[in-house]
N, C-alpha and C. Protein backbone atom coordinates (compact mmCIF):
# COMPACT_ATOMS: atom_id res chain seq x y z
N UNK A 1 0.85 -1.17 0.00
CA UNK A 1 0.00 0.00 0.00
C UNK A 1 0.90 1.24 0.00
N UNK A 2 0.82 2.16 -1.12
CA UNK A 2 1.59 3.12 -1.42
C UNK A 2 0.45 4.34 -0.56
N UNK A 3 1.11 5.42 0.09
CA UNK A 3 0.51 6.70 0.63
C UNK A 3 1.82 7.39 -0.02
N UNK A 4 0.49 8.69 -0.19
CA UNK A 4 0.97 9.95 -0.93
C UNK A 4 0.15 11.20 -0.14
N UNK A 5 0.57 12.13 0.19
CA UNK A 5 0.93 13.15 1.10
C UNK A 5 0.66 14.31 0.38
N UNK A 6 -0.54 15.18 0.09
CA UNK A 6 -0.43 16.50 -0.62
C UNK A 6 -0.98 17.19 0.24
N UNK A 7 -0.51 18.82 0.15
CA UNK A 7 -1.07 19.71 1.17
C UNK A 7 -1.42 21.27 0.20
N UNK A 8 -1.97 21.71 0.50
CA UNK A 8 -2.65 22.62 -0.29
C UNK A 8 -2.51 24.16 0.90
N UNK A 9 -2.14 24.99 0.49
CA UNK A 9 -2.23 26.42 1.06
C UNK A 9 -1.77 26.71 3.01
N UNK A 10 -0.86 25.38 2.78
CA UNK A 10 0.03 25.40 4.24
C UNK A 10 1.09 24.78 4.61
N UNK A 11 1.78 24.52 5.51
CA UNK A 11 3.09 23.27 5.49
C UNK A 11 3.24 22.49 6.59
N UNK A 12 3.49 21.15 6.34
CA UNK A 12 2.95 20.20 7.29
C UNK A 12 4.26 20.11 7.72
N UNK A 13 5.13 19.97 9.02
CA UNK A 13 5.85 19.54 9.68
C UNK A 13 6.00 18.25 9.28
N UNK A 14 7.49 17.37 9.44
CA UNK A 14 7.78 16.23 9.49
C UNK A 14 6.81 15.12 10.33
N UNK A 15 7.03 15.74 11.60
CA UNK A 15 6.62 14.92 12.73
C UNK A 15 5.38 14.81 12.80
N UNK A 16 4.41 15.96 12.29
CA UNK A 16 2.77 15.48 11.78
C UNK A 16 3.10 14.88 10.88
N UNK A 17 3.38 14.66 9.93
CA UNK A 17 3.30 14.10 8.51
C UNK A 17 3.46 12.38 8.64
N UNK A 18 4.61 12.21 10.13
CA UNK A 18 4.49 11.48 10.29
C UNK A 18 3.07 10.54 11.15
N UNK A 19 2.83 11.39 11.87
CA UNK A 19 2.24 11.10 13.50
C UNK A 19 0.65 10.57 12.06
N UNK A 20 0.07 11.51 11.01
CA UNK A 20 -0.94 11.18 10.06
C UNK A 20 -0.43 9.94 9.37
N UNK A 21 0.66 10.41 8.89
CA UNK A 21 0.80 8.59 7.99
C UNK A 21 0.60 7.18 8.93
N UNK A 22 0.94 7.62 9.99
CA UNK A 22 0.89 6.19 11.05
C UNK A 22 -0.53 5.76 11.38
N UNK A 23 -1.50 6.94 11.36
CA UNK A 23 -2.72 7.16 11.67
C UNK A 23 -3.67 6.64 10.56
N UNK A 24 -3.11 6.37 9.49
CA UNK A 24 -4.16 6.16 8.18
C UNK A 24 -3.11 4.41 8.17
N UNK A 25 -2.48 4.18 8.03
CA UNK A 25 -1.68 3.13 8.35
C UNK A 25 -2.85 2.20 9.07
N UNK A 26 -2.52 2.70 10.39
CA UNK A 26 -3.38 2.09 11.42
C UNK A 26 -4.69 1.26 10.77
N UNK A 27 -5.54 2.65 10.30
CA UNK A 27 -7.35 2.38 9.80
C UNK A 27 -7.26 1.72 8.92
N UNK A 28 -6.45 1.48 7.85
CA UNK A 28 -6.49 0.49 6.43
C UNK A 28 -5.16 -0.46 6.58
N UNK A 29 -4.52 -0.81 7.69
CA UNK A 29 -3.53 -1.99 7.45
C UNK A 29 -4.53 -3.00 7.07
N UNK A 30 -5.05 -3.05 7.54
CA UNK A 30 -5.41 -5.13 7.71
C UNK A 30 -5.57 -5.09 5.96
N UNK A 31 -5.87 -3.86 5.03
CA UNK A 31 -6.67 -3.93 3.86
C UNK A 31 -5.35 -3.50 2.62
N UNK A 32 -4.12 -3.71 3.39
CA UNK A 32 -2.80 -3.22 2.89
C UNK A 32 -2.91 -4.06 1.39
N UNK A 33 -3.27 -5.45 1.68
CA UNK A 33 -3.36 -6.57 0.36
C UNK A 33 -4.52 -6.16 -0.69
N UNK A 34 -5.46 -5.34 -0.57
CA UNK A 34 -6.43 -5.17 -1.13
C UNK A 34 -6.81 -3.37 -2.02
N UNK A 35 -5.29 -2.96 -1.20
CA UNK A 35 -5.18 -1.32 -1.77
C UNK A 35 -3.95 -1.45 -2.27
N UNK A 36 -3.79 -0.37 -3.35
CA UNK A 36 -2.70 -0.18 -4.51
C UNK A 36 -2.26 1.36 -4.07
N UNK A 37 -3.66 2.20 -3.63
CA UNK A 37 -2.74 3.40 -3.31
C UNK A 37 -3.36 4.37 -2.33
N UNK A 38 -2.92 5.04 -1.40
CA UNK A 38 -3.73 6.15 -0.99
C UNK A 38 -3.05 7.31 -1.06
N UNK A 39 -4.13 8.11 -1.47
CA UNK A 39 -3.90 9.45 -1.51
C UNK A 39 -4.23 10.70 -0.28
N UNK A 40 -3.67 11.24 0.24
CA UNK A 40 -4.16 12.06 1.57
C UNK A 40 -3.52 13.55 0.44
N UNK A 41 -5.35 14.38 0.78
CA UNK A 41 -4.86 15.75 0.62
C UNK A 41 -5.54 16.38 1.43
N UNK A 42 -4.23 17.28 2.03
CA UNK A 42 -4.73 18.69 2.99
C UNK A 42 -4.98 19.87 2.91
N UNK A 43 -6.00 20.43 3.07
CA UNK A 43 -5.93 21.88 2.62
C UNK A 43 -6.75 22.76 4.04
N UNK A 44 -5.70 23.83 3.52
CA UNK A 44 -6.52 24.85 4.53
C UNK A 44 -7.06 25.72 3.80
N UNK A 45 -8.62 26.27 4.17
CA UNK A 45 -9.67 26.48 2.55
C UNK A 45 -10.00 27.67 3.51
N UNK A 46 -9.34 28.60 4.57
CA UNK A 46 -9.64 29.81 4.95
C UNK A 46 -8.38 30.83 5.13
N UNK A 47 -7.63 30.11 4.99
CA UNK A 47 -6.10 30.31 4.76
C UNK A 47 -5.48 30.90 6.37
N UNK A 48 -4.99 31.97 6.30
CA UNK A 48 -4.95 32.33 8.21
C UNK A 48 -5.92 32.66 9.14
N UNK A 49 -6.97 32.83 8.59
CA UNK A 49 -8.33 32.79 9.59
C UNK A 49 -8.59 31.62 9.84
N UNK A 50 -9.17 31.57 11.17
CA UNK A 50 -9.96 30.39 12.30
C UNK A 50 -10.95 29.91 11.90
N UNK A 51 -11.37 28.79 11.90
CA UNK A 51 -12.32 27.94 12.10
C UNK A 51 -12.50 26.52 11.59
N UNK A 52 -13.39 26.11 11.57
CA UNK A 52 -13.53 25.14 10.97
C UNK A 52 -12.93 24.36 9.85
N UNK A 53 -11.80 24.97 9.06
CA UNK A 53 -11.37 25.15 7.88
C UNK A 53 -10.33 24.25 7.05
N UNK A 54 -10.01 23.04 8.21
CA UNK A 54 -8.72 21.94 7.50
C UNK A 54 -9.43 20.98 6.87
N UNK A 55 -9.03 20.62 5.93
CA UNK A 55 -9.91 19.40 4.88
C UNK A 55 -8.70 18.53 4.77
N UNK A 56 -9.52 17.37 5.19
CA UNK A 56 -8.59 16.06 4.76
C UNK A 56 -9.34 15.15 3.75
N UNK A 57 -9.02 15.21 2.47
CA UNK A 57 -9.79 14.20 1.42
C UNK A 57 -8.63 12.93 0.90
N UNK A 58 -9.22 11.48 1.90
CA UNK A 58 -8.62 10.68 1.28
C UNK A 58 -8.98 9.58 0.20
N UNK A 59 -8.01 9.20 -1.19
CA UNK A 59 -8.74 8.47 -2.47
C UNK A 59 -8.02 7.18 -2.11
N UNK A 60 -9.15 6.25 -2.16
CA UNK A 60 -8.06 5.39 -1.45
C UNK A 60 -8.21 3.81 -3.01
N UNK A 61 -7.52 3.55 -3.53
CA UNK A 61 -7.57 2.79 -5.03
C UNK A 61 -7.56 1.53 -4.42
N UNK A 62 -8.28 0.65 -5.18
CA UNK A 62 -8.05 -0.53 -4.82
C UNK A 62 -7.83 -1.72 -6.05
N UNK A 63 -7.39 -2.69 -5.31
CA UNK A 63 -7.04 -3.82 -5.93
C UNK A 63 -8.04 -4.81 -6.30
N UNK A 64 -8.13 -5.09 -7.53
CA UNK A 64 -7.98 -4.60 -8.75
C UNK A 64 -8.47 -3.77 -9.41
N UNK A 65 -10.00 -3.14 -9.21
CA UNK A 65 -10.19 -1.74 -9.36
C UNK A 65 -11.17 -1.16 -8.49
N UNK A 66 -11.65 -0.06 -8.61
CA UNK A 66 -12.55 0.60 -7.74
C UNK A 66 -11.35 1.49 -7.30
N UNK A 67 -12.34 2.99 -6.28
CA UNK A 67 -11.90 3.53 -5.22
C UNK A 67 -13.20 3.62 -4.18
N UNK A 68 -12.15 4.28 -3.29
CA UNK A 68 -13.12 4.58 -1.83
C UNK A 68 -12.84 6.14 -2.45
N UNK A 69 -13.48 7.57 -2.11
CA UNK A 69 -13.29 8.82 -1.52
C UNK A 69 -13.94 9.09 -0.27
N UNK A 70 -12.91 9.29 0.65
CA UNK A 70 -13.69 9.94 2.04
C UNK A 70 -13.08 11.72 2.13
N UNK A 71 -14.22 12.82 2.69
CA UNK A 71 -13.81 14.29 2.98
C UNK A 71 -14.00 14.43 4.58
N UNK A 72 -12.97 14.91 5.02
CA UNK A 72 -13.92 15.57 6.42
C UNK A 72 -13.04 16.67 6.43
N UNK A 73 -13.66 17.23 7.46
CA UNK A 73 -13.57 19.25 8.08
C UNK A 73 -13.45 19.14 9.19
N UNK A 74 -12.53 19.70 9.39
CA UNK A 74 -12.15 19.83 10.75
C UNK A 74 -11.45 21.36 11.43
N UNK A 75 -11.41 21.89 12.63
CA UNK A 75 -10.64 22.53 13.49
C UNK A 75 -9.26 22.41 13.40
N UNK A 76 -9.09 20.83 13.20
CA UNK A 76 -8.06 20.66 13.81
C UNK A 76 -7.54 19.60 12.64
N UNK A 77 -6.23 19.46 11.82
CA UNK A 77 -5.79 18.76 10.44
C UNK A 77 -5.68 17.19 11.51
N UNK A 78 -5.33 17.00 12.35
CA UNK A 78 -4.88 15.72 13.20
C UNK A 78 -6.28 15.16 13.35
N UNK A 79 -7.28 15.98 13.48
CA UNK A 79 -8.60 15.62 14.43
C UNK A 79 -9.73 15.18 12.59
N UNK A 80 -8.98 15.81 11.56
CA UNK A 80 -9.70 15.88 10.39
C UNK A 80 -9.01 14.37 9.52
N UNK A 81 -7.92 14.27 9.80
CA UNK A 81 -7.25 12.81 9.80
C UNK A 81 -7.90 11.67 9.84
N UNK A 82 -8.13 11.72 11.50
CA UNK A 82 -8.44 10.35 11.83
C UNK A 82 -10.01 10.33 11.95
N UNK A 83 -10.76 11.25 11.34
CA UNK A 83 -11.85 10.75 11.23
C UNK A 83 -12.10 10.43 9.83
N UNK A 84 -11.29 11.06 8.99
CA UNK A 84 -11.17 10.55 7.45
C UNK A 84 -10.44 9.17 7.49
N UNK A 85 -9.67 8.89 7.95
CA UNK A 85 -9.39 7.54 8.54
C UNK A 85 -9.87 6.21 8.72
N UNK A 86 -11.11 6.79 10.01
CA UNK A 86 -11.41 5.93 10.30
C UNK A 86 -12.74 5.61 8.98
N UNK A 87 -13.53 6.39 8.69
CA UNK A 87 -14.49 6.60 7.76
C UNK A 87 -14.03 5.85 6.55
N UNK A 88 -12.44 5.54 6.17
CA UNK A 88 -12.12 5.20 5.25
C UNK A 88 -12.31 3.53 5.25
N UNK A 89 -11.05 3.30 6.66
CA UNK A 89 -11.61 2.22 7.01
C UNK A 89 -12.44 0.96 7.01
N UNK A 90 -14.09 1.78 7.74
CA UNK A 90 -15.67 1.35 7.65
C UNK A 90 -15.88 0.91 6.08
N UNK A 91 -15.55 1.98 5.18
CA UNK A 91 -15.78 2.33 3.72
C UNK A 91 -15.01 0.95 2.95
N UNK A 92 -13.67 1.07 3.27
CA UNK A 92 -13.03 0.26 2.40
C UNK A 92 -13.71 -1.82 2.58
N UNK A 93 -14.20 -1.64 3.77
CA UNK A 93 -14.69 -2.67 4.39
C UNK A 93 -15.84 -3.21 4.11
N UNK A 94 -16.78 -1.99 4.01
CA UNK A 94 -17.64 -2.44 3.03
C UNK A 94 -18.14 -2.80 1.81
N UNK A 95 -16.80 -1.75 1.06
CA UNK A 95 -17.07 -2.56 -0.30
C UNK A 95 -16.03 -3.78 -0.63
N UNK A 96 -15.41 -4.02 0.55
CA UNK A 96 -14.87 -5.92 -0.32
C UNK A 96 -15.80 -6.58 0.72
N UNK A 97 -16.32 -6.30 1.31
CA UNK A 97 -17.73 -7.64 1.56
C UNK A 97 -18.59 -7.26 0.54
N UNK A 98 -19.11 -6.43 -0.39
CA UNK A 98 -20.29 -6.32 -1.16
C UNK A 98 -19.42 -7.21 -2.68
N UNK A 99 -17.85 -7.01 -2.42
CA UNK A 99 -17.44 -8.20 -3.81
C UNK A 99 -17.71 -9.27 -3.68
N UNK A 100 -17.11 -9.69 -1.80
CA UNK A 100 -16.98 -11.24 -2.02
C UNK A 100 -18.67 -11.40 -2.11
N UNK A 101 -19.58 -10.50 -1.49
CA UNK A 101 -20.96 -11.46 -1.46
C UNK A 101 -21.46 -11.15 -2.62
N UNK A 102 -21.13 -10.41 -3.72
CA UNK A 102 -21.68 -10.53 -5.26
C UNK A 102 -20.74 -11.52 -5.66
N UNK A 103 -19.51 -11.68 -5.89
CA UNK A 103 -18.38 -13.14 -6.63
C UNK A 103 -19.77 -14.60 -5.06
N UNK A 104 -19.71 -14.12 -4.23
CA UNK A 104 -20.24 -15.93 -4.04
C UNK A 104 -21.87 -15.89 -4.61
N UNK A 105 -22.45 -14.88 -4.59
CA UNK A 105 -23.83 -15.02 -5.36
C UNK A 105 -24.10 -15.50 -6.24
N UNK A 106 -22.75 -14.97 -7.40
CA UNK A 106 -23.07 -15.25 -8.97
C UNK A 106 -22.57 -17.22 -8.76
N UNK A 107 -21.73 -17.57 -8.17
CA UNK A 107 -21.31 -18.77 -8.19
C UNK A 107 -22.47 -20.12 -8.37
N UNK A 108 -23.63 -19.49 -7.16
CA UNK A 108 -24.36 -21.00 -7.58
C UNK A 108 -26.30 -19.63 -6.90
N UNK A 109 -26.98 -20.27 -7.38
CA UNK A 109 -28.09 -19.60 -6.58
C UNK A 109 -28.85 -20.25 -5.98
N UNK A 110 -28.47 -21.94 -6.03
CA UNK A 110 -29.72 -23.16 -5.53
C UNK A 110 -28.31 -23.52 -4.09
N UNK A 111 -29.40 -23.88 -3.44
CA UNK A 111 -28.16 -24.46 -1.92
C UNK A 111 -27.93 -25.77 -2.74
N UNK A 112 -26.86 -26.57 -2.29
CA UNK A 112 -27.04 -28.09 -2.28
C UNK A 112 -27.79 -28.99 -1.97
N UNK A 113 -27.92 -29.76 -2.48
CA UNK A 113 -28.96 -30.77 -2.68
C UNK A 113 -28.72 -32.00 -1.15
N UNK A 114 -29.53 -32.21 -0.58
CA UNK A 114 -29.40 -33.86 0.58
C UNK A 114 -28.57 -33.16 1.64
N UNK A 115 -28.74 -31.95 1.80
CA UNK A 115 -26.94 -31.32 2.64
C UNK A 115 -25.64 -31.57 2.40
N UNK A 116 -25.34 -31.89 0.85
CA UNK A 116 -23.97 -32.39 1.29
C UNK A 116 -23.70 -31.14 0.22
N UNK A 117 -22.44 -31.09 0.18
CA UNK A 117 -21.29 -29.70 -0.06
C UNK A 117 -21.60 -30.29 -1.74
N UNK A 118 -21.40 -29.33 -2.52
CA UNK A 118 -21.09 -29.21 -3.85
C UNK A 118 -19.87 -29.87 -4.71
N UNK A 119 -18.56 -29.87 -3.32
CA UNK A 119 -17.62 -30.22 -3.80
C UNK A 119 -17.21 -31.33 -3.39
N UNK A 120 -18.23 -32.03 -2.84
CA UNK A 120 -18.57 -33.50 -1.97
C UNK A 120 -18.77 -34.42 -3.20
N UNK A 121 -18.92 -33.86 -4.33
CA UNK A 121 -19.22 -35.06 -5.78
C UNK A 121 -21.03 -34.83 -5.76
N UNK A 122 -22.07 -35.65 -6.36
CA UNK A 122 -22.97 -35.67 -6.81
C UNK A 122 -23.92 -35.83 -5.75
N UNK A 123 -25.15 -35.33 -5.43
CA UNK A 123 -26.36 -35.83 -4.53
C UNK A 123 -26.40 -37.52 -4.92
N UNK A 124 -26.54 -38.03 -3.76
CA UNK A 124 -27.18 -39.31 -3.50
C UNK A 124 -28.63 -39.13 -3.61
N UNK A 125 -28.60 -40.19 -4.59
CA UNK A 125 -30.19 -40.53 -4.95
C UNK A 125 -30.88 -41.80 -4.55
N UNK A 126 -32.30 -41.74 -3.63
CA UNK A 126 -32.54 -43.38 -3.30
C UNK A 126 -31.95 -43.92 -2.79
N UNK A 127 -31.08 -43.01 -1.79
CA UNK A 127 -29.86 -44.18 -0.44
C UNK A 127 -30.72 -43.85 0.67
C-alpha cells in the first residue's frame, strides 16, 4: 500500500506528517493486500483565519479496481485525519464484503442438494 501526502495552502511539519501517515496506516492496514494506493490531501480552505477550515480528502484505489473517496472538516488537520481515517476504514470494508458477497452469489443460486457440499461429488439418490 503506497501513501501519498499533498497539502494545499500550508506546510505540514515532518513529525505530523508522520504522526498522520501512522494514523491512516493504522485504519487500512489489515486492507494493505487489497489497496494499490492512498492518496491524503490537505488543505486549509480559509487560509490564516480560524475555524472550521482543514480538509482532509482521502482516495483510497483498490485492488484490482474501484476507489473509496472519504472528505472531512475539521478545526483541527490531526482531528480531520483520523476521522477521514477511520471513515475510510468502515468504507473500504464495506465494499470488499459487497465483492466477495456478489463473486459468491453469482457462483451457484440453488443451496445443495441432501446437505452435502457441492464439492462432496454428486447428490445421493434413493440411499
Amino acid at each position: 500500500m503506497q501513501l501519498q501526502v499533498r497539502t494545499k495552502n500550508f506546510r505540514l511539519h515532518d513529525e505530523v506528517r508522520e504522526q498522520l501517515e501512522r494514523r491512516i496506516r493504522f485504519a487500512l492496514g489489515r486492507f494493505a493486500g487489497r489497496i494499490s494506493l492512498v492518496t491524503v490531501g490537505l488543505a486549509d480552505l480559509n487560509g490564516p483565519r480560524r475555524g472550521t477550515d482543514k480538509q482532509c480528502r482521502l482516495v483510497v484505489r483498490m485492488i484490482p479496481r474501484g476507489k473509496v473517496t472519504i472528505e472531512e472538516r475539521h478545526a483541527d488537520i490531526a482531528a480531520a485525519v483520523a476521522l477521514a481515517a477511520d471513515r475510510a476504514g468502515w468504507s473500504v470494508r464495506r465494499d470488499l464484503r459487497r465483492r466477495h458477497d456478489t463473486r459468491y452469489d453469482r457462483r451457484s443460486s440453488e443451496p445443495p442438494r441432501n446437505g452435502s457440499d457441492a464439492a462432496d461429488g454428486p447428490p445421493a439418490y434413493g440411499v
